[in-house]
N, C-alpha and C. Protein backbone atom coordinates (compact mmCIF):
# COMPACT_ATOMS: atom_id res chain seq x y z
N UNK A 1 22.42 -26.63 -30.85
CA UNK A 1 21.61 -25.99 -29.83
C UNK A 1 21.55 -26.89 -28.59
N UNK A 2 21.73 -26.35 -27.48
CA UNK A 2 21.65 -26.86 -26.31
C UNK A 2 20.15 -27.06 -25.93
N UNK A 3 19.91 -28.07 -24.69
CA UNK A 3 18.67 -28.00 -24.07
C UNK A 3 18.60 -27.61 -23.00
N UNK A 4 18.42 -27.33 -22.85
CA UNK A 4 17.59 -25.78 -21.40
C UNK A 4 17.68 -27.45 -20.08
N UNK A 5 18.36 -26.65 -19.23
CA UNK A 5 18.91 -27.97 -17.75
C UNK A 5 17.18 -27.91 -17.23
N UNK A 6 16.67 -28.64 -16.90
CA UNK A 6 15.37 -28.95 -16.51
C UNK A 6 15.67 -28.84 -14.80
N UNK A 7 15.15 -28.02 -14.19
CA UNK A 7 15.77 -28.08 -12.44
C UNK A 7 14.63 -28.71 -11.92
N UNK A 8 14.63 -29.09 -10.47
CA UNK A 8 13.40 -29.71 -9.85
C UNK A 8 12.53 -28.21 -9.44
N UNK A 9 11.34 -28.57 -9.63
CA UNK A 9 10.25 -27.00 -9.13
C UNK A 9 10.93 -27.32 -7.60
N UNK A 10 10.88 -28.15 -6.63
CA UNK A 10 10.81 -28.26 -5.32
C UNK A 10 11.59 -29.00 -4.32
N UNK A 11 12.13 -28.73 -3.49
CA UNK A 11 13.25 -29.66 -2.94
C UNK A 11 12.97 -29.11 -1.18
N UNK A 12 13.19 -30.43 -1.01
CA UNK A 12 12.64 -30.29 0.42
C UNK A 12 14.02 -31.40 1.56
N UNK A 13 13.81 -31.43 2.60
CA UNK A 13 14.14 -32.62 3.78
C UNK A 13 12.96 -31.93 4.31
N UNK A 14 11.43 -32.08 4.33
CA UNK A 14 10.62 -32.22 5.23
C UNK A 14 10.74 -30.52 6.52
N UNK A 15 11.44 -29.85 6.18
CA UNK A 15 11.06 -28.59 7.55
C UNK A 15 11.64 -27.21 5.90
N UNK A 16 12.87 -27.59 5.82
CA UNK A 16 12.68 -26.28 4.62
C UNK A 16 12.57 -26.80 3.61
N UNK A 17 11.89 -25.63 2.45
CA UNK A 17 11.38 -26.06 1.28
C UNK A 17 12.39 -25.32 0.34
N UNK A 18 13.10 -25.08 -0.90
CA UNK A 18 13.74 -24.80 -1.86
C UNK A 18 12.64 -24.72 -2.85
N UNK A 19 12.33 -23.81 -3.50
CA UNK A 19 11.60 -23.87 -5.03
C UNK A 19 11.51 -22.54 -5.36
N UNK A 20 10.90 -21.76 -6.40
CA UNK A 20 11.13 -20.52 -7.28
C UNK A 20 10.43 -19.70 -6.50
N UNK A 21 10.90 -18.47 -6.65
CA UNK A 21 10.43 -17.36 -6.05
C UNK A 21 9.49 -16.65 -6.99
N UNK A 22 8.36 -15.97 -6.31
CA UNK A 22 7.19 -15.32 -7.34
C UNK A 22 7.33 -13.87 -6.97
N UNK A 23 6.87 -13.48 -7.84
CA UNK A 23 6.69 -11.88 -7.41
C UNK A 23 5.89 -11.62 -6.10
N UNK A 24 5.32 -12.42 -5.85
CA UNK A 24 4.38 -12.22 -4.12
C UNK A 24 5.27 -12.17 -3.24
N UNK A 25 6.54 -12.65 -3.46
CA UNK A 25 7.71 -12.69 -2.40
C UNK A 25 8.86 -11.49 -2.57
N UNK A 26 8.30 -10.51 -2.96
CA UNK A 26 9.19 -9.08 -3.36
C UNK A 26 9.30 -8.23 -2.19
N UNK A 27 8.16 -8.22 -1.71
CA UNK A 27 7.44 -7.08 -0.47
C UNK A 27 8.82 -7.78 0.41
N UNK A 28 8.24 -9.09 1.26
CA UNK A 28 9.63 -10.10 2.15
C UNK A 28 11.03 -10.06 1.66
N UNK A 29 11.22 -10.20 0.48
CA UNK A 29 12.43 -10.19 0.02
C UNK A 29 12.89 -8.86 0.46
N UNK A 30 12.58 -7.75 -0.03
CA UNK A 30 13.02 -6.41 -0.31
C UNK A 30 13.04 -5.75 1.11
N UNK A 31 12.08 -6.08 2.43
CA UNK A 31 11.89 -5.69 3.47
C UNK A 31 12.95 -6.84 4.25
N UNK A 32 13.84 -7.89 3.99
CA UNK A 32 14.98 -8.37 4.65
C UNK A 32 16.41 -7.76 4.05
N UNK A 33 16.20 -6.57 2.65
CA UNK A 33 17.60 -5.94 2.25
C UNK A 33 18.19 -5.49 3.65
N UNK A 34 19.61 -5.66 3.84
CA UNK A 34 19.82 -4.80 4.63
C UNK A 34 21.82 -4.39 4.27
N UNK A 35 22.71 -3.97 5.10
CA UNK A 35 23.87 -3.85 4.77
C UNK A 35 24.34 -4.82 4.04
N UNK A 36 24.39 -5.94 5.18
CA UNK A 36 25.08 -7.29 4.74
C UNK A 36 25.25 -7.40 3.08
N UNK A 37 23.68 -7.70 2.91
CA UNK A 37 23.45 -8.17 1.60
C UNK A 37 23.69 -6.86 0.34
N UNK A 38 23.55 -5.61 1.03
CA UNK A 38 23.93 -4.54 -0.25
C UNK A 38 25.94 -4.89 -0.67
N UNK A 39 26.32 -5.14 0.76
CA UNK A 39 27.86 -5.84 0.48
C UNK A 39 27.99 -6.32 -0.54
N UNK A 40 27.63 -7.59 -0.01
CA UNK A 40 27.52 -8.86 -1.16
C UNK A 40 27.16 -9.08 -1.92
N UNK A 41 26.40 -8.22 -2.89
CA UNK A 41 25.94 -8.02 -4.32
C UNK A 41 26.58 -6.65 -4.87
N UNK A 42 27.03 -5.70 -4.21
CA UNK A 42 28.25 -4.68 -4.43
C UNK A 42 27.52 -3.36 -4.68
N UNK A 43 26.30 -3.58 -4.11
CA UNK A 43 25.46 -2.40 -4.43
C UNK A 43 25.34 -1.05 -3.50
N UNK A 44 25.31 -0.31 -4.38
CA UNK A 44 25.31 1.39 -3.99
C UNK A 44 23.99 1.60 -3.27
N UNK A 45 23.09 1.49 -3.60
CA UNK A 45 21.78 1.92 -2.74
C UNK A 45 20.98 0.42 -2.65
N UNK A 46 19.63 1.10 -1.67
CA UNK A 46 18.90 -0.18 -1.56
C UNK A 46 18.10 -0.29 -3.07
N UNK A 47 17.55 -1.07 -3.16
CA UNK A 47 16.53 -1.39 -4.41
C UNK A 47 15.63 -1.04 -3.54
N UNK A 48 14.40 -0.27 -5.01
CA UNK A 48 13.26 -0.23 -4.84
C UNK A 48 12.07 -1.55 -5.06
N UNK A 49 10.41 -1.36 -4.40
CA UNK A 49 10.36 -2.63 -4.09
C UNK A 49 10.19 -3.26 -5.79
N UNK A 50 9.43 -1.98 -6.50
CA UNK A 50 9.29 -2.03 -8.19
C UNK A 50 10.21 -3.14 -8.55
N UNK A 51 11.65 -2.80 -8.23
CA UNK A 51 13.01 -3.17 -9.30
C UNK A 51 12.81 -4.61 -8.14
N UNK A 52 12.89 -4.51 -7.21
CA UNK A 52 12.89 -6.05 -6.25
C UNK A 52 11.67 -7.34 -7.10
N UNK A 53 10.72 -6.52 -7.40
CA UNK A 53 9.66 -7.52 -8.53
C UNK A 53 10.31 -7.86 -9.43
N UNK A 54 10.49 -6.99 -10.19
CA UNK A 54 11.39 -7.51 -11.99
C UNK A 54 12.46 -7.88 -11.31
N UNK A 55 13.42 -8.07 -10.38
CA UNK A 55 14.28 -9.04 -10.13
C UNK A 55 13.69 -10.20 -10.03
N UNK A 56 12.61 -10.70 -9.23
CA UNK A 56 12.15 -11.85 -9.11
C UNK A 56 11.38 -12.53 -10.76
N UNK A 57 10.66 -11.46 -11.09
CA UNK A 57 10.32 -11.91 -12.31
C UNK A 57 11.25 -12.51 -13.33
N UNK A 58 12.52 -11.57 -13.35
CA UNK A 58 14.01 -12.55 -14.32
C UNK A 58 14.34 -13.87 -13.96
N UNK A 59 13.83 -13.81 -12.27
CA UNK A 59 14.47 -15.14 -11.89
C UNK A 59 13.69 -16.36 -12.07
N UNK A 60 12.12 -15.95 -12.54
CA UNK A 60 11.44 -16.72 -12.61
C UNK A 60 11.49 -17.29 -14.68
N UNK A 61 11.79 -16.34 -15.17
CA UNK A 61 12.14 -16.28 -16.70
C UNK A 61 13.70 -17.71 -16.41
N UNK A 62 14.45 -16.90 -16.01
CA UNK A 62 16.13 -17.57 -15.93
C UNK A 62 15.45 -19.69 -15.56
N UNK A 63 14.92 -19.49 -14.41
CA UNK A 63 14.35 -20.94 -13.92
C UNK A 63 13.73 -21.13 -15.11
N UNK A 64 12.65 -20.92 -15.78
CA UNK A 64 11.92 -21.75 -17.02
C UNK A 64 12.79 -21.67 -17.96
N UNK A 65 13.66 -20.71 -18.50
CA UNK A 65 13.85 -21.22 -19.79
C UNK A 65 15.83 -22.04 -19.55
N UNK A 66 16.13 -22.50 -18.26
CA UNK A 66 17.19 -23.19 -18.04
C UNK A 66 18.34 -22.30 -17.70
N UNK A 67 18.18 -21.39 -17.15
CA UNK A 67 19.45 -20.49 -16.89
C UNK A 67 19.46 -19.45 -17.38
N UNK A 68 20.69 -18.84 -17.25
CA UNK A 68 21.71 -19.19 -17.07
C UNK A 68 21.97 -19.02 -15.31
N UNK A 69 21.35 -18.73 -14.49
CA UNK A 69 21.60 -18.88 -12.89
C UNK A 69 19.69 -19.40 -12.47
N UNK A 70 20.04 -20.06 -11.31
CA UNK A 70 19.16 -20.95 -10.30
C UNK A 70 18.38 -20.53 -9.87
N UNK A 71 17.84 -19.70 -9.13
CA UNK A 71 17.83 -19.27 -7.86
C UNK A 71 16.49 -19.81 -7.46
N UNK A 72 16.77 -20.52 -6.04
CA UNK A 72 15.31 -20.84 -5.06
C UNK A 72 15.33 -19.87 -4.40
N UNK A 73 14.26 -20.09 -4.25
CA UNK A 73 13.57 -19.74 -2.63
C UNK A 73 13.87 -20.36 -1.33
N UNK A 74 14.30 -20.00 -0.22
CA UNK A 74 14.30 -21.05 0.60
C UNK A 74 12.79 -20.31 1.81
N UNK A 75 11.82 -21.91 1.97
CA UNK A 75 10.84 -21.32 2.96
C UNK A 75 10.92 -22.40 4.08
N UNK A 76 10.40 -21.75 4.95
CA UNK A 76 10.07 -22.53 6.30
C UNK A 76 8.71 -21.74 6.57
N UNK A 77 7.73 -23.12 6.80
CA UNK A 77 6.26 -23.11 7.60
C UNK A 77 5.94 -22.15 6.32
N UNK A 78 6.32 -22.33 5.15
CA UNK A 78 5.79 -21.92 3.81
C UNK A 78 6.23 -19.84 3.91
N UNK A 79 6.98 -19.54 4.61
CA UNK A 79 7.26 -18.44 4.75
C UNK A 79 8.85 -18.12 4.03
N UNK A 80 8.80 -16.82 3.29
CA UNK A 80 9.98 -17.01 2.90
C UNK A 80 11.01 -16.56 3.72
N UNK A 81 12.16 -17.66 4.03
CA UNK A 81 13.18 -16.84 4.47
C UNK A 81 14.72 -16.61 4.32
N UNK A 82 14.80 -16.49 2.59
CA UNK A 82 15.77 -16.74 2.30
C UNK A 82 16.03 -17.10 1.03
N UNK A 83 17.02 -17.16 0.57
CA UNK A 83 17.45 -17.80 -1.02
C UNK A 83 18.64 -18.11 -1.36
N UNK A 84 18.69 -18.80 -2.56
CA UNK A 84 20.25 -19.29 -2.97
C UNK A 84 20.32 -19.00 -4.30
N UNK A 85 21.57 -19.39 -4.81
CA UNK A 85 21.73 -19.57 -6.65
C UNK A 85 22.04 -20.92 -6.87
């Protein structure tokens, strides 16, 4: 049995912040969908904001129990604007 990769909660240089996304950040998340990003995830319609929560909620499951994908948050002035894997 493997052990679950332990990630840092928070990563910073002092102006943006990197750390986990909560379901409070669904409404922002889901209200920056736009073409671009339906591209780049290969998706047919927009998500609803419902399914935009339980996305964040997996991602918050995936971060505690070690994967199998990353994903931060990226904020500035504690606002979200953005994310990675």
């Amino acid at each position: 049995m493997t052990t679950p990769l332990a990630l840092p909660e928070r990563l910073t240089d002092g102006v943006l912040v990197l750390d986990g996304h909560t379901p409070a950040d669904a409404e922002a998340h889901w209200a920056g969908e736009d073409d671009e990003m339906l591209r780049r995830f290969e998706s047919s319609a927009n998500l609803t904001l419902e399914h935009t929560r339980s996305v964040m909620l997996r991602w918050q499951e995936a971060r505690a129990n070690g994967g199998p994908n990353f994903p931060y948050a990226l904020r500035v002035d504690g606002v979200l604007a953005g994310g990675c894997e």
